[in-house]
C-alpha atoms as a PDB file:
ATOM      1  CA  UNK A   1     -56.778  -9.196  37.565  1.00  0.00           C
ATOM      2  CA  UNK A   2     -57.419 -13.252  37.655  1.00  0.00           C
ATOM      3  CA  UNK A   3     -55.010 -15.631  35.795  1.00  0.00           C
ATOM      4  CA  UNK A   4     -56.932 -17.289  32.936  1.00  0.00           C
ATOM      5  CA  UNK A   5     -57.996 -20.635  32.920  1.00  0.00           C
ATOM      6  CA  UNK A   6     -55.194 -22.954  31.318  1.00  0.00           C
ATOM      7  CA  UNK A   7     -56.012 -24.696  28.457  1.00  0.00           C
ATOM      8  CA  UNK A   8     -55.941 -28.264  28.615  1.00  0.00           C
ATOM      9  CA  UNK A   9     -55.437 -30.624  25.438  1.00  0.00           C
ATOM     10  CA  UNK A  10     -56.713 -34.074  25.714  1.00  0.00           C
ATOM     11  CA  UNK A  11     -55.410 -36.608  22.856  1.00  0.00           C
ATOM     12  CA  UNK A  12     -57.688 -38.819  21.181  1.00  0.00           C
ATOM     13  CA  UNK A  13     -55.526 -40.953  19.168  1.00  0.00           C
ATOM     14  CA  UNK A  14     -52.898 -41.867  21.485  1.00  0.00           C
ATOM     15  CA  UNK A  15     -51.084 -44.720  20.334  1.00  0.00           C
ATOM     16  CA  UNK A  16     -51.207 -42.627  16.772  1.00  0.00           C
ATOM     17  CA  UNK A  17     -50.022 -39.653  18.311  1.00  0.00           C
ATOM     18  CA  UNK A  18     -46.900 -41.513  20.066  1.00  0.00           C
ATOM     19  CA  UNK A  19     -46.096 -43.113  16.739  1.00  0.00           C
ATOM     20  CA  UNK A  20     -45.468 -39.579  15.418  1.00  0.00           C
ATOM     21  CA  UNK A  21     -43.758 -38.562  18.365  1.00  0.00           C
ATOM     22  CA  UNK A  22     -41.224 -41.345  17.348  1.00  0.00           C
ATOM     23  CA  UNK A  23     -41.393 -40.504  13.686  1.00  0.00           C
ATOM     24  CA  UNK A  24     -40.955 -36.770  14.434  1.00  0.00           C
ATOM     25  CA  UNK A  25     -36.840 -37.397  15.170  1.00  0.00           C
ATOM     26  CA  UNK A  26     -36.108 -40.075  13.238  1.00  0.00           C
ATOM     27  CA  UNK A  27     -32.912 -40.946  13.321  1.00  0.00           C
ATOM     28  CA  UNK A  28     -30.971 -44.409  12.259  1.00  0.00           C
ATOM     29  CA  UNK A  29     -27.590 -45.295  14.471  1.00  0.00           C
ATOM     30  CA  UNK A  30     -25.841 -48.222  13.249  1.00  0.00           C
ATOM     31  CA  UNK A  31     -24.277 -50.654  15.699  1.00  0.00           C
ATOM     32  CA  UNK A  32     -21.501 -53.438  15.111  1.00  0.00           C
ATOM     33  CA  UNK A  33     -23.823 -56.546  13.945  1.00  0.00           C
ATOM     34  CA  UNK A  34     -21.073 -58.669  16.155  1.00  0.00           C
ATOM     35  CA  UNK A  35     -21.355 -57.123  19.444  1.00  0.00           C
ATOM     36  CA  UNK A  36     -23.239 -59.272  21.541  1.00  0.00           C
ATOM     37  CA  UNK A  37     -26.208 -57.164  23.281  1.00  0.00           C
ATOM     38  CA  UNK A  38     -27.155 -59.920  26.044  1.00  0.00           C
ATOM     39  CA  UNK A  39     -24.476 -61.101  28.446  1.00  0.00           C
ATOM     40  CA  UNK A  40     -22.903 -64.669  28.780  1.00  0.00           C
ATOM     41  CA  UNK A  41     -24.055 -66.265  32.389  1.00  0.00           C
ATOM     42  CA  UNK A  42     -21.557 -65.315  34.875  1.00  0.00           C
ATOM     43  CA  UNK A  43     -21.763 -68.825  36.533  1.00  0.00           C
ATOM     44  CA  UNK A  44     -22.095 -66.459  40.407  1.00  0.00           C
ATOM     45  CA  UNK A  45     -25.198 -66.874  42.417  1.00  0.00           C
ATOM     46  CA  UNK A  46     -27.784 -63.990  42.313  1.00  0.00           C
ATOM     47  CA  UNK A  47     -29.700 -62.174  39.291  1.00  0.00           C
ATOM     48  CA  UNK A  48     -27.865 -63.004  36.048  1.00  0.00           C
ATOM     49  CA  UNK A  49     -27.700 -59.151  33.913  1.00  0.00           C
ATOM     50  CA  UNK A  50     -29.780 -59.258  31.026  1.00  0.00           C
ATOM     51  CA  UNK A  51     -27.744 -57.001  28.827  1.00  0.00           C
ATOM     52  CA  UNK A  52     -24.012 -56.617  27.948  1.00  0.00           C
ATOM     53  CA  UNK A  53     -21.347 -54.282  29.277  1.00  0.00           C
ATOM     54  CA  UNK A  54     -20.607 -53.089  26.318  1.00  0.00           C
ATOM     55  CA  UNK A  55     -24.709 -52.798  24.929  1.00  0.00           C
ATOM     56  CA  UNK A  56     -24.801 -50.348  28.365  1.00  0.00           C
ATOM     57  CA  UNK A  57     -22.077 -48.340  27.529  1.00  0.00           C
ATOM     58  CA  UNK A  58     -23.230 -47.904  23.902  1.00  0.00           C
ATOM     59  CA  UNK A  59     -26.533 -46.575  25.639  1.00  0.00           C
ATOM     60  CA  UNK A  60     -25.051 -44.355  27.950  1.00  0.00           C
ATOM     61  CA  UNK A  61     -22.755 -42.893  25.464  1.00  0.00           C
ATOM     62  CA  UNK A  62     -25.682 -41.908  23.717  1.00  0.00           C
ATOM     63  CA  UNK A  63     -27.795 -40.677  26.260  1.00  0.00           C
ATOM     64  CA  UNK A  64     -24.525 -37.888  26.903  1.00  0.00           C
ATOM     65  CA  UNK A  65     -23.837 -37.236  23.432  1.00  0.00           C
ATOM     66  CA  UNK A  66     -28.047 -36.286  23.137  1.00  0.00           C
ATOM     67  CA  UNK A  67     -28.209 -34.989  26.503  1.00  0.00           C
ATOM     68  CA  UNK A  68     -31.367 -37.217  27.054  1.00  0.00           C
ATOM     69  CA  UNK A  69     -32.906 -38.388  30.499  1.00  0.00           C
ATOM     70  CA  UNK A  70     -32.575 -42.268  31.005  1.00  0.00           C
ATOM     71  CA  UNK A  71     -35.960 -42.774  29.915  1.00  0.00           C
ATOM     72  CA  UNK A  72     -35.636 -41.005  26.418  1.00  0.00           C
ATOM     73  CA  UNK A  73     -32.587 -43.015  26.280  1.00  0.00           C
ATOM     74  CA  UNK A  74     -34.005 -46.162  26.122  1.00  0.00           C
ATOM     75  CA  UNK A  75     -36.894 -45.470  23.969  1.00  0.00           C
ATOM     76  CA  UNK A  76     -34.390 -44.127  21.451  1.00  0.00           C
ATOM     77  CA  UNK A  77     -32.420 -47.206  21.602  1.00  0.00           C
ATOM     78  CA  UNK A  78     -35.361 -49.651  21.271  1.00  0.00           C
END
């Protein structure tokens, strides 16, 4: 006995489609309006980081609490 054929969706509305992706699990996290997201220039040669130490442990806390992959992570937080 052959396997069937597997059934392949295609999405016509993308962008609308992803919207309702994001809409599906709405949630709203509130963060302290003081904490400073982007980080002060270190004054040290090299790349400068572009985000806070504390903004990247406020996203990795969240990515363990949700058990989400790094990706899913930051679309949640944007």
């Amino acid at each position: 006995m052959s396997k069937p054929a597997p059934t392949r969706c295609r999405t016509l509305n993308g962008s609308s489609y992803n919207a309702s992706l994001r809409e599906r699990g709405s949630l709203t996290v509130w963060f302290d309006p003081g904490m400073a997201w982007h980080a002060a220039p270190s004054g040290k040669q090299g790349r400068q980081q572009t985000f806070s130490d504390a903004a990247i442990q406020a996203c990795l806390t969240i990515k363990v609490l949700f058990g989400l992959p790094l990706r899913q992570t930051t679309g949640f937080v944007a």
